[in-house]
PDB file of N, CA and C in Angstrom:
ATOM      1  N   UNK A   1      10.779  -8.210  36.738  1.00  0.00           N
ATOM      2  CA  UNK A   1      11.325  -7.216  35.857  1.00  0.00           C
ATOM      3  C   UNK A   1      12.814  -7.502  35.634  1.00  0.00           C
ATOM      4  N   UNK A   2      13.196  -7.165  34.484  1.00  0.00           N
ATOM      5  CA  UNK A   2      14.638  -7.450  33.903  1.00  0.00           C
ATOM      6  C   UNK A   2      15.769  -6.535  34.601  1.00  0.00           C
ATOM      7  N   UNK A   3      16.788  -7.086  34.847  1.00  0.00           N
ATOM      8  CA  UNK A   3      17.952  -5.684  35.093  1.00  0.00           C
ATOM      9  C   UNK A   3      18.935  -5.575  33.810  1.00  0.00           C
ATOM     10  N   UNK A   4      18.730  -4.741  33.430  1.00  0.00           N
ATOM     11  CA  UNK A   4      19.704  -4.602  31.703  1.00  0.00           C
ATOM     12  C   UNK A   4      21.106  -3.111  32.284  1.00  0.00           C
ATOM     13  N   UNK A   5      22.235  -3.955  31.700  1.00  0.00           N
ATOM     14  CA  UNK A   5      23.549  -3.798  31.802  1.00  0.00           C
ATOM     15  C   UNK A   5      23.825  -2.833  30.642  1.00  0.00           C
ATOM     16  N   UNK A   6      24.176  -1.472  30.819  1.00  0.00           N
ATOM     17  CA  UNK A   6      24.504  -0.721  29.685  1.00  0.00           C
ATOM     18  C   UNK A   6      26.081  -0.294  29.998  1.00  0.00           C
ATOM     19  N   UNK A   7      26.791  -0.140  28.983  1.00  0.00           N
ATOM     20  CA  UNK A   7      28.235   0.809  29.025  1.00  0.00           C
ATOM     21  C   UNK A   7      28.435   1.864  27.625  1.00  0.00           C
ATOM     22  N   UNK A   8      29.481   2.386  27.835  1.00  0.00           N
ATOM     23  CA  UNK A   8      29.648   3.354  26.844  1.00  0.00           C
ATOM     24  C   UNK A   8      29.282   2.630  25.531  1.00  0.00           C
ATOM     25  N   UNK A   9      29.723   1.498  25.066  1.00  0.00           N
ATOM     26  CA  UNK A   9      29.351   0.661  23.833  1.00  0.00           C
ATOM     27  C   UNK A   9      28.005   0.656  23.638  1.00  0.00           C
ATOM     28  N   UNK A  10      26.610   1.192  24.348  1.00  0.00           N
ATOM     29  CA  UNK A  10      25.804   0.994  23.763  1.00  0.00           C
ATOM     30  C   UNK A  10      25.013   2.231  23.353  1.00  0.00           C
ATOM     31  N   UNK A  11      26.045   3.459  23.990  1.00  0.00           N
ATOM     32  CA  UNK A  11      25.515   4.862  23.291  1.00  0.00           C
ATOM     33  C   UNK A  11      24.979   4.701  21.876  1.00  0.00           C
ATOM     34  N   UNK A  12      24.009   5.490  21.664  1.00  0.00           N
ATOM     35  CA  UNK A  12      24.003   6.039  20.046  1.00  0.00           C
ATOM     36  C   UNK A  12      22.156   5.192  19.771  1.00  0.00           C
ATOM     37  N   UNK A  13      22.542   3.755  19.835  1.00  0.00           N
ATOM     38  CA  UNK A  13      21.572   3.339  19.105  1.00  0.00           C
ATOM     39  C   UNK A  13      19.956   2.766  20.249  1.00  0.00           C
ATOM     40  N   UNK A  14      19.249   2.089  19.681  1.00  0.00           N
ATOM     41  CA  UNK A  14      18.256   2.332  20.943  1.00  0.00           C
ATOM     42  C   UNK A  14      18.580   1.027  21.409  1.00  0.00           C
ATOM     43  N   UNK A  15      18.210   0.828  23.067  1.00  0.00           N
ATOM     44  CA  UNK A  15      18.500  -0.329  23.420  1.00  0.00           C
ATOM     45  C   UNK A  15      16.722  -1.032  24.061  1.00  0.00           C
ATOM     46  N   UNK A  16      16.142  -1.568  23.664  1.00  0.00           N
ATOM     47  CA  UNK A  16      15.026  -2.192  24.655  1.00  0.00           C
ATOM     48  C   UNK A  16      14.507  -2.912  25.665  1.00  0.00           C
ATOM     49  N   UNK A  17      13.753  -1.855  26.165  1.00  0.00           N
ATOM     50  CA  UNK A  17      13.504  -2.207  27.456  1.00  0.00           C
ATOM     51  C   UNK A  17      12.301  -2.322  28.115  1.00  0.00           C
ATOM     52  N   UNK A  18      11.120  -2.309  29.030  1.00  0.00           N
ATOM     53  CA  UNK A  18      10.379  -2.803  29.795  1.00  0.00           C
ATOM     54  C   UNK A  18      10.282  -1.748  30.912  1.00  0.00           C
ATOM     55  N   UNK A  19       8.667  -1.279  31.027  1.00  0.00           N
ATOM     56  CA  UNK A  19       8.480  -0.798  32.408  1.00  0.00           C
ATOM     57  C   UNK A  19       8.810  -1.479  32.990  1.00  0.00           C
ATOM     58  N   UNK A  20       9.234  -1.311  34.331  1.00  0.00           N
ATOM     59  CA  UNK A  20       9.774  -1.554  35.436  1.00  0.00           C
ATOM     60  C   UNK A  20      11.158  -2.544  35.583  1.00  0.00           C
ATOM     61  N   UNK A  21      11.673  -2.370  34.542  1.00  0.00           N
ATOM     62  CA  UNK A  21      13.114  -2.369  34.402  1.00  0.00           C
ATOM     63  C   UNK A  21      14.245  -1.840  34.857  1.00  0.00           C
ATOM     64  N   UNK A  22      15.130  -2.278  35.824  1.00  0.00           N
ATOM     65  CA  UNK A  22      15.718  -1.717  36.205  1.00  0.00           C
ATOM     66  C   UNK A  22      17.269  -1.750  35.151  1.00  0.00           C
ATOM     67  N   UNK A  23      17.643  -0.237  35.055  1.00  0.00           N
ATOM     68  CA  UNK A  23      18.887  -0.424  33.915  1.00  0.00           C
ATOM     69  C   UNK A  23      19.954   0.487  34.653  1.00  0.00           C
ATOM     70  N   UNK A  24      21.036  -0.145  33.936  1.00  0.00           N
ATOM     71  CA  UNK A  24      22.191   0.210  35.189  1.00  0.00           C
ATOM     72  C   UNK A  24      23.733   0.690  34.106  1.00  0.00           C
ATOM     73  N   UNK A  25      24.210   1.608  33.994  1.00  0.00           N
ATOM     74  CA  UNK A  25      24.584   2.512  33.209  1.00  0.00           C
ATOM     75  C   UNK A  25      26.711   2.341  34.370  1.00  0.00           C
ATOM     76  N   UNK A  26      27.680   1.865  33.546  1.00  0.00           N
ATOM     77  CA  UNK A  26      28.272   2.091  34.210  1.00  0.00           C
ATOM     78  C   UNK A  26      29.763   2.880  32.891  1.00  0.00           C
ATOM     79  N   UNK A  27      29.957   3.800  33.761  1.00  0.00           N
ATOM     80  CA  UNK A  27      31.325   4.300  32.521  1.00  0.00           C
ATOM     81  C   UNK A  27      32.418   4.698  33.636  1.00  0.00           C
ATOM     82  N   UNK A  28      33.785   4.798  32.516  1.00  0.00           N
ATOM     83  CA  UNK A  28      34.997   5.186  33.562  1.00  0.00           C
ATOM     84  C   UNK A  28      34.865   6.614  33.889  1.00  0.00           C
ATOM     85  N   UNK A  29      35.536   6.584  35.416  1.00  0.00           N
ATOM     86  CA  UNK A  29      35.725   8.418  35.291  1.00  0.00           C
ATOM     87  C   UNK A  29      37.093   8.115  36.355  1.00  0.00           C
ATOM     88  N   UNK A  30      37.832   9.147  35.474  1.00  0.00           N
ATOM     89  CA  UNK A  30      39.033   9.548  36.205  1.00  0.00           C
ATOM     90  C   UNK A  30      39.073  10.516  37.422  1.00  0.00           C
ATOM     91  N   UNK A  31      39.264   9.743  38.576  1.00  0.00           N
ATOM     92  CA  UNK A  31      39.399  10.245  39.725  1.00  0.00           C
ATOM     93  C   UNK A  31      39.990  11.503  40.090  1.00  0.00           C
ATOM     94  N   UNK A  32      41.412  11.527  39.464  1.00  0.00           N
ATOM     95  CA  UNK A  32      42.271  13.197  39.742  1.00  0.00           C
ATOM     96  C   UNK A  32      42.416  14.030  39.092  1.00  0.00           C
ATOM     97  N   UNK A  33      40.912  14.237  37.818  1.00  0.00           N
ATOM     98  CA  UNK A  33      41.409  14.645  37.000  1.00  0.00           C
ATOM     99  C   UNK A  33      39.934  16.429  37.286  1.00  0.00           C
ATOM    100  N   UNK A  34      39.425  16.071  38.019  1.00  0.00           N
ATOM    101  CA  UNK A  34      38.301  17.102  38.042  1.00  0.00           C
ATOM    102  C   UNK A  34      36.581  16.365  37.443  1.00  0.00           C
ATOM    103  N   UNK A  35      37.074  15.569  36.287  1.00  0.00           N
ATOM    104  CA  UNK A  35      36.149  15.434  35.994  1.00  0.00           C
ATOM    105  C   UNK A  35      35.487  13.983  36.076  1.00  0.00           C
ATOM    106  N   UNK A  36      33.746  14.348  36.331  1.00  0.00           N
ATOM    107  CA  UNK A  36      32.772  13.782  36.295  1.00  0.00           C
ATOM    108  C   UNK A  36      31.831  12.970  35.408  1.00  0.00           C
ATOM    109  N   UNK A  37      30.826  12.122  35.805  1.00  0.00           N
ATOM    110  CA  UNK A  37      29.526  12.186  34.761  1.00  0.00           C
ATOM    111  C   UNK A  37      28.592  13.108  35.626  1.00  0.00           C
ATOM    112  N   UNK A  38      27.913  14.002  34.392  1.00  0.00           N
ATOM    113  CA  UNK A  38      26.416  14.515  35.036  1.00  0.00           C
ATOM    114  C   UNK A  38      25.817  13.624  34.429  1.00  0.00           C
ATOM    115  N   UNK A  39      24.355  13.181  34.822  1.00  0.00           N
ATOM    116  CA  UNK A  39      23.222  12.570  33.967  1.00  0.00           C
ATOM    117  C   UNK A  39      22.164  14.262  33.927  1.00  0.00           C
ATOM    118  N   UNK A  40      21.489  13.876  32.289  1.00  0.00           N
ATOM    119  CA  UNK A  40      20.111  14.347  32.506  1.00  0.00           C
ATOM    120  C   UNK A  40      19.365  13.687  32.614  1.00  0.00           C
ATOM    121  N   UNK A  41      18.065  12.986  32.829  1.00  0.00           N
ATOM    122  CA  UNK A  41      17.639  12.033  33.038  1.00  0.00           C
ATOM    123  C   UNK A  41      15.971  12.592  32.939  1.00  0.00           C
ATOM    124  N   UNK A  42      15.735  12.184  31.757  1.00  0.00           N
ATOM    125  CA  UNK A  42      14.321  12.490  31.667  1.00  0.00           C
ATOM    126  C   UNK A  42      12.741  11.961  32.922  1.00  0.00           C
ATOM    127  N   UNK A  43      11.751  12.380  32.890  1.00  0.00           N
ATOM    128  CA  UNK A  43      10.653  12.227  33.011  1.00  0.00           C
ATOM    129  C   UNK A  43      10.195  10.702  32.244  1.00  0.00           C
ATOM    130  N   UNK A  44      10.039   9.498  33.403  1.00  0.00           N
ATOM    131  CA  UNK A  44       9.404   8.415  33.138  1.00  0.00           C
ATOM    132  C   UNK A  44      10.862   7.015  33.436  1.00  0.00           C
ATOM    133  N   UNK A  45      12.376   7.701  33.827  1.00  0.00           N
ATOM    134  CA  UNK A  45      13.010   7.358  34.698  1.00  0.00           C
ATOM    135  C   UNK A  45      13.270   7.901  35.481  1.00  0.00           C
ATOM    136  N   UNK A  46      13.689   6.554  36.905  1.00  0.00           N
ATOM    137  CA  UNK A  46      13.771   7.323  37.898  1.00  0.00           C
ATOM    138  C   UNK A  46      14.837   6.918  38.794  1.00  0.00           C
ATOM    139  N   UNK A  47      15.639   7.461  39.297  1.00  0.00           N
ATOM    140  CA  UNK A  47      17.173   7.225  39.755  1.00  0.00           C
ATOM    141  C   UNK A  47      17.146   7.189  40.793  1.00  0.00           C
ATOM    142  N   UNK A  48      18.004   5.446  40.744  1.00  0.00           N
ATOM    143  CA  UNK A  48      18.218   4.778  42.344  1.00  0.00           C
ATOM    144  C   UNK A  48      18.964   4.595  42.857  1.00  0.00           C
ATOM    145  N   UNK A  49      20.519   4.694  41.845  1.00  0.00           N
ATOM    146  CA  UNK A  49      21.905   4.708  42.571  1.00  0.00           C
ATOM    147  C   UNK A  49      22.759   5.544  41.709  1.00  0.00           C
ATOM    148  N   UNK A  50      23.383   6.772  42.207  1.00  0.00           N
ATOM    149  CA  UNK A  50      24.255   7.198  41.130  1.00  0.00           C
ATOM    150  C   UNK A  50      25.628   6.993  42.567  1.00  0.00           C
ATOM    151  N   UNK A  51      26.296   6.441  42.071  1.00  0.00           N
ATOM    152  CA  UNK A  51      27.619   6.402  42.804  1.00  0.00           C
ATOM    153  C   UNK A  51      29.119   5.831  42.114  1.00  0.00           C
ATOM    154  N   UNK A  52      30.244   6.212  42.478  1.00  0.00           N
ATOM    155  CA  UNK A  52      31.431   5.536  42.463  1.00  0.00           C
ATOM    156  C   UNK A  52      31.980   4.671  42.790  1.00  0.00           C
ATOM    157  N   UNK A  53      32.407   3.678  41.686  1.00  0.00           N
ATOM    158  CA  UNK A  53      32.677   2.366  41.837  1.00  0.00           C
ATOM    159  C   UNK A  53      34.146   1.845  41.225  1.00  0.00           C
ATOM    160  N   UNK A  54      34.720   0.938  42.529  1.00  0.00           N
ATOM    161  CA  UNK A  54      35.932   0.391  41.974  1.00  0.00           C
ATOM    162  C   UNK A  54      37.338   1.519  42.903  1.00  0.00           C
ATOM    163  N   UNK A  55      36.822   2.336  43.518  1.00  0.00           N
ATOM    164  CA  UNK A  55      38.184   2.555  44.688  1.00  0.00           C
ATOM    165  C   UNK A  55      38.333   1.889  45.532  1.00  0.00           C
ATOM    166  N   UNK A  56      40.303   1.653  45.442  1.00  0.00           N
ATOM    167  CA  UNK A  56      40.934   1.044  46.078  1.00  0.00           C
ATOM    168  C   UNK A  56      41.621   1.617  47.075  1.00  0.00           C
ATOM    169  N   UNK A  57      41.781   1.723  48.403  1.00  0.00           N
ATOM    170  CA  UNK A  57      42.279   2.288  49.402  1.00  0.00           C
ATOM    171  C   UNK A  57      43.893   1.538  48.832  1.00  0.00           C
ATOM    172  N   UNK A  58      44.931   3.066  49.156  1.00  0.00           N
ATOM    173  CA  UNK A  58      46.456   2.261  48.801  1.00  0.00           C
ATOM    174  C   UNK A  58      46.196   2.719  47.482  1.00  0.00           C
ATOM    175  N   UNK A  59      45.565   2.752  46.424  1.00  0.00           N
ATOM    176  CA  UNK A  59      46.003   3.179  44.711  1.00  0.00           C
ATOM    177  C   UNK A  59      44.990   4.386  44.378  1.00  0.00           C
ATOM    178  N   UNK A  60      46.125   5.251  44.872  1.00  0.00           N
ATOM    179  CA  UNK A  60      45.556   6.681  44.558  1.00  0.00           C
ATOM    180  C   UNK A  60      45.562   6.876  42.590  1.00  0.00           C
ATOM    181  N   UNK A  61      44.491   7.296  42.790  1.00  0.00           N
ATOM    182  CA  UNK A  61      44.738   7.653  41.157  1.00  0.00           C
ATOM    183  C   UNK A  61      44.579   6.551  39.859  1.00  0.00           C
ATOM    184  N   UNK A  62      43.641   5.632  40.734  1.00  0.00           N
ATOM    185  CA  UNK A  62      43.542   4.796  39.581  1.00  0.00           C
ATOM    186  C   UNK A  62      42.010   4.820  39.273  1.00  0.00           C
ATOM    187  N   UNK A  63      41.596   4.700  37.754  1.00  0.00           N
ATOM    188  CA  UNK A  63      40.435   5.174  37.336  1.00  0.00           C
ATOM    189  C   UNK A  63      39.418   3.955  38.555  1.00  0.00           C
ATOM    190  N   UNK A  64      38.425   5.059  38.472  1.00  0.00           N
ATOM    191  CA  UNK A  64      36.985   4.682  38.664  1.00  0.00           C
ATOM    192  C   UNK A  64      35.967   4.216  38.082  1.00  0.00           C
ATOM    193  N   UNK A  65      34.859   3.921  38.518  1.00  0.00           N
ATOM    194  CA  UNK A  65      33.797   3.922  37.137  1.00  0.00           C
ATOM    195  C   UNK A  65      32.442   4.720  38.108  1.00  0.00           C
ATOM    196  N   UNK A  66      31.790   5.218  37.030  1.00  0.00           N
ATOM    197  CA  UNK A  66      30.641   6.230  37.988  1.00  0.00           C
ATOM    198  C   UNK A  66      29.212   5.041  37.340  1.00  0.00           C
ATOM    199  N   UNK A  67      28.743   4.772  38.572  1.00  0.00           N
ATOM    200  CA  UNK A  67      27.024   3.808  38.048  1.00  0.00           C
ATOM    201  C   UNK A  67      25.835   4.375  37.856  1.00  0.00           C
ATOM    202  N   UNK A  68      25.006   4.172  37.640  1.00  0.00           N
ATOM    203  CA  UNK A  68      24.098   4.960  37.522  1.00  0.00           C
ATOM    204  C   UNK A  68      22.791   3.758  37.229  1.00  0.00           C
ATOM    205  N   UNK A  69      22.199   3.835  38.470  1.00  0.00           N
ATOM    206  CA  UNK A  69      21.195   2.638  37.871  1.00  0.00           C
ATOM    207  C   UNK A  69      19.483   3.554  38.166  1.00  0.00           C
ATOM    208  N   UNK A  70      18.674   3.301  36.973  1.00  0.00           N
ATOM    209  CA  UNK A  70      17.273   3.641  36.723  1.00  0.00           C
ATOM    210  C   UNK A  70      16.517   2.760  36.959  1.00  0.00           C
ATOM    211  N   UNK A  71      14.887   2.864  37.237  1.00  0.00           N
ATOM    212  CA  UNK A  71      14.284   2.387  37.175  1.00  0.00           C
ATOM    213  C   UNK A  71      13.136   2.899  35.686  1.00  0.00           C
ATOM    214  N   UNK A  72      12.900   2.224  35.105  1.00  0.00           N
ATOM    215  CA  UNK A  72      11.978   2.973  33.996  1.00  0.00           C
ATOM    216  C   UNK A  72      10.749   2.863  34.594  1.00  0.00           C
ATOM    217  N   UNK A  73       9.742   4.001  34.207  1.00  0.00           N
ATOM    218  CA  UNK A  73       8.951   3.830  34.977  1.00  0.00           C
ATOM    219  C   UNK A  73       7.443   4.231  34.112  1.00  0.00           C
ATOM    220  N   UNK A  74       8.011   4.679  32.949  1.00  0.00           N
ATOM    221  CA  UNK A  74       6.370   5.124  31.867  1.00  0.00           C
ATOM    222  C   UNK A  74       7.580   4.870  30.774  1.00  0.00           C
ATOM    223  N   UNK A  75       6.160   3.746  29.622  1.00  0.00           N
ATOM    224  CA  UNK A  75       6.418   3.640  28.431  1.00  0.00           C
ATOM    225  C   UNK A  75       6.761   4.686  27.542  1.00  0.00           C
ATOM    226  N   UNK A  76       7.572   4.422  26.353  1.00  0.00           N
ATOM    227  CA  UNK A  76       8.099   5.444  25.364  1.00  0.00           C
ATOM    228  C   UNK A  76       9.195   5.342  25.165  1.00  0.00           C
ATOM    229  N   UNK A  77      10.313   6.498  24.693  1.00  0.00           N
ATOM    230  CA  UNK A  77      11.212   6.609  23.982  1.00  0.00           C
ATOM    231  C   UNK A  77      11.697   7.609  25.168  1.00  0.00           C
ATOM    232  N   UNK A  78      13.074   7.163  25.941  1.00  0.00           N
ATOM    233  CA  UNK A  78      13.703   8.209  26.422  1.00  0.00           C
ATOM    234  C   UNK A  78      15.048   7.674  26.264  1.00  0.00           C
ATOM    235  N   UNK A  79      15.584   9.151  26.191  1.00  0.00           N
ATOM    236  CA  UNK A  79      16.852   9.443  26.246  1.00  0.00           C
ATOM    237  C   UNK A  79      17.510  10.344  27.159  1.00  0.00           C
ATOM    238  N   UNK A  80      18.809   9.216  28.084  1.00  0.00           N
ATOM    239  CA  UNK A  80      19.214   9.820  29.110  1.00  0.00           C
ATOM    240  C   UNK A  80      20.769  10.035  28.699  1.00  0.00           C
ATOM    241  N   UNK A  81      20.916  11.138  29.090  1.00  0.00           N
ATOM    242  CA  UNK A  81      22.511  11.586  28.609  1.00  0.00           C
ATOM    243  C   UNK A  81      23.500  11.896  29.753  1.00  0.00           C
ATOM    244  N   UNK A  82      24.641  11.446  29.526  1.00  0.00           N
ATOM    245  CA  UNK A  82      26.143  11.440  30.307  1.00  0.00           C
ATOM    246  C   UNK A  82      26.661  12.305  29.535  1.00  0.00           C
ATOM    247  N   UNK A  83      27.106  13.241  30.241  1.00  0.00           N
ATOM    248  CA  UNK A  83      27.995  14.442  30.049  1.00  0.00           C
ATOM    249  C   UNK A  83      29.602  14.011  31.202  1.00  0.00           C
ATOM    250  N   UNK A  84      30.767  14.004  30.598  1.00  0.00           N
ATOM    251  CA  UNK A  84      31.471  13.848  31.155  1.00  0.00           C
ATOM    252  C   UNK A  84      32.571  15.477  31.121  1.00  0.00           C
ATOM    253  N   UNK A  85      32.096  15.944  32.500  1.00  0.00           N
ATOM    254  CA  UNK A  85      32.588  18.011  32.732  1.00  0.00           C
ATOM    255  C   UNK A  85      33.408  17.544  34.335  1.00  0.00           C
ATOM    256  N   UNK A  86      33.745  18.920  34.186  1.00  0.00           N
ATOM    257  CA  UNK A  86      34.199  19.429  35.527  1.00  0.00           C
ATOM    258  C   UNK A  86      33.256  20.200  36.079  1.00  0.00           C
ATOM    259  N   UNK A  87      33.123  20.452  37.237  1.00  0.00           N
ATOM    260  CA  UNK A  87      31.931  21.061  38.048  1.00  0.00           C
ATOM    261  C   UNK A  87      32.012  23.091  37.779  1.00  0.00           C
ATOM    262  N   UNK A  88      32.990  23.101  37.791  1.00  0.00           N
ATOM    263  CA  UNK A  88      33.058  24.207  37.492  1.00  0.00           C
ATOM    264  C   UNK A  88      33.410  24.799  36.130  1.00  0.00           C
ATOM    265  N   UNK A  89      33.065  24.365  34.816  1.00  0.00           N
ATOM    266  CA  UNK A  89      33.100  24.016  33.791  1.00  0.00           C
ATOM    267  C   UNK A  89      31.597  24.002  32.751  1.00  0.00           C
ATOM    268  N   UNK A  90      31.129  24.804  32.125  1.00  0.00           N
ATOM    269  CA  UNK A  90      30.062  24.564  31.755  1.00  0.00           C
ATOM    270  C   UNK A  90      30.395  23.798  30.326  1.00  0.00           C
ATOM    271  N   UNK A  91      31.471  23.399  29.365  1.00  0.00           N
ATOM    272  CA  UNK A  91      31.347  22.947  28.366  1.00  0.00           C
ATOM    273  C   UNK A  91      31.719  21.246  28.881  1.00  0.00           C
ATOM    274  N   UNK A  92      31.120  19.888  28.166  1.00  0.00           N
ATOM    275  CA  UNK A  92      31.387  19.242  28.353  1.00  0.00           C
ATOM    276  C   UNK A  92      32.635  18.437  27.795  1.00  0.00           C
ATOM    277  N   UNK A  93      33.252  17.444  28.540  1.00  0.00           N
ATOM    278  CA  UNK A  93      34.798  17.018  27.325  1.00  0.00           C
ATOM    279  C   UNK A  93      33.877  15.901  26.349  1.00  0.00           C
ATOM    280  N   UNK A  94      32.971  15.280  27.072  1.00  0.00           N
ATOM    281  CA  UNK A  94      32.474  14.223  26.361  1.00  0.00           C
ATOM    282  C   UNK A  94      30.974  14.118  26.365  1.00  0.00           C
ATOM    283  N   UNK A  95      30.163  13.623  25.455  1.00  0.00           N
ATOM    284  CA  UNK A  95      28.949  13.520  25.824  1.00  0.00           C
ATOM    285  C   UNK A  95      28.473  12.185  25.228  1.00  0.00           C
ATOM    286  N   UNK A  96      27.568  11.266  25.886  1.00  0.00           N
ATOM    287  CA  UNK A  96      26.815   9.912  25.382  1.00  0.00           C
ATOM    288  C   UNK A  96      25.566  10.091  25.745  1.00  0.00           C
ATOM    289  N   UNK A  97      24.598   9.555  24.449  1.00  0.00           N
ATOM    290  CA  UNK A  97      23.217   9.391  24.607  1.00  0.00           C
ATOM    291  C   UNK A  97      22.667   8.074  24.573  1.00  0.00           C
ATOM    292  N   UNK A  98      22.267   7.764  25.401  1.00  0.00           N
ATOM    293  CA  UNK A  98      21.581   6.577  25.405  1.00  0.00           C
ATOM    294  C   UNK A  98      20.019   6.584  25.379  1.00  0.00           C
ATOM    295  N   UNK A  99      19.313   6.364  24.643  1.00  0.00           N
ATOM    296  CA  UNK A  99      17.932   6.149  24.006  1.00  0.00           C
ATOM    297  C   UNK A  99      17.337   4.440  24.419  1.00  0.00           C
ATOM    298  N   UNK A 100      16.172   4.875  25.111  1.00  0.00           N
ATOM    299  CA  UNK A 100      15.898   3.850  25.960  1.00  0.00           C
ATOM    300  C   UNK A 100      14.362   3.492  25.433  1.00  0.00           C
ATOM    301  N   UNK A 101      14.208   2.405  24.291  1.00  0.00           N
ATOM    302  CA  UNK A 101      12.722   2.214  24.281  1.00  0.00           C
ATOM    303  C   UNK A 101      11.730   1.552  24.897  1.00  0.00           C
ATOM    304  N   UNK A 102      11.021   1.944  25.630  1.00  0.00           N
ATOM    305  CA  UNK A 102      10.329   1.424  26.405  1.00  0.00           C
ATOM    306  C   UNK A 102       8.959   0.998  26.071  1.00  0.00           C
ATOM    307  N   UNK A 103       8.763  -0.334  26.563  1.00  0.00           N
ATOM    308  CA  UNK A 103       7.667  -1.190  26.394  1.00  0.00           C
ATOM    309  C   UNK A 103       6.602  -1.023  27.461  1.00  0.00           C
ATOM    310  N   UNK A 104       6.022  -1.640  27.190  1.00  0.00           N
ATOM    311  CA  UNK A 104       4.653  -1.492  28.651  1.00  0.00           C
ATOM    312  C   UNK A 104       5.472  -2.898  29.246  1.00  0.00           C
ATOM    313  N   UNK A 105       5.277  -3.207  30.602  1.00  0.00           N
ATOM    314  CA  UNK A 105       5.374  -4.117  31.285  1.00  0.00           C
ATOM    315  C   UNK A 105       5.148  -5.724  30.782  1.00  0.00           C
ATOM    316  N   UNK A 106       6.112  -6.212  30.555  1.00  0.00           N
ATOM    317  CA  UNK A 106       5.749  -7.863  30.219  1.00  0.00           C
ATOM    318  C   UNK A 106       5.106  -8.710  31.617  1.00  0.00           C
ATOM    319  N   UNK A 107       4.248  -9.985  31.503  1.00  0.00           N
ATOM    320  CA  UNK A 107       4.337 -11.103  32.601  1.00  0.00           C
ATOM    321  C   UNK A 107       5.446 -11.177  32.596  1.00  0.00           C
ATOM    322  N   UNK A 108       5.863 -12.290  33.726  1.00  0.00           N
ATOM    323  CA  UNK A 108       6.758 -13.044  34.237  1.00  0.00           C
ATOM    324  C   UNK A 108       6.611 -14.648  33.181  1.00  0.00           C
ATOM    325  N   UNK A 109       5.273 -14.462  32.928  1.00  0.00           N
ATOM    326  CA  UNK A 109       5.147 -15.487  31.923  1.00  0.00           C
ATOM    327  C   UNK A 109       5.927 -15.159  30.679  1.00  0.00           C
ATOM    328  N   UNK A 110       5.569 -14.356  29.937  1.00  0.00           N
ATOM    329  CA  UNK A 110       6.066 -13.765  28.496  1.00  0.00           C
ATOM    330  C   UNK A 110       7.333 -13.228  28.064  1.00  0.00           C
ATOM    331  N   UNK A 111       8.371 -13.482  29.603  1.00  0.00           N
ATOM    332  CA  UNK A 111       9.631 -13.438  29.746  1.00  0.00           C
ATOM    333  C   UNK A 111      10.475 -14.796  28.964  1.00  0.00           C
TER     334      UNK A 111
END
């Protein structure tokens, strides 16, 4: 199975993909600022790492990036969305959709 590399540049339009694909979602988030990514993350992915990436012990305050890697796991059309809020905050500052079309499973041959 493929591992496919997404960033904010590929919001909006659909990107394709493969059951059992693992896809890996990485955007900045500012460390001192309150705010976050939430994911929603539909039914047919399924989430294997959401964590923070890129702190440096010694450089307080320098951006982060938040990861987020899926496994797809049923064919179709999903769309998983990044909301970039504060926790205590119900409106978001930013929002990206990423639309994920999914194939049935290729061989290793047909790769």
């Amino acid at each position: 199975m493929a591992a496919v590399r997404l960033s904010n540049a590929d919001a909006g339009g659909p990107v394709e993909v493969h059951v059992g694909d693992t896809v890996s979602l990485l955007l900045p988030e500012p460390p001192t600022t309150g705010f976050t990514w939430r994911w929603h993350v539909p039914v047919g992915l399924r989430v294997l790492v959401d964590e923070r990436v890129g702190m440096s012990p010694g450089a307080p305050g320098r951006e982060t990036q938040r990861r987020l890697a899926v496994e797809v796991t049923t064919a179709g059309r999903h769309e998983l969305v990044a909301e970039l809020a504060r926790p205590w905050e119900n409106a978001a500052r930013s929002r990206l959709d990423f639309v994920l079309a999914a194939g049935a499973a290729e061989s290793a041959a047909g790769r």
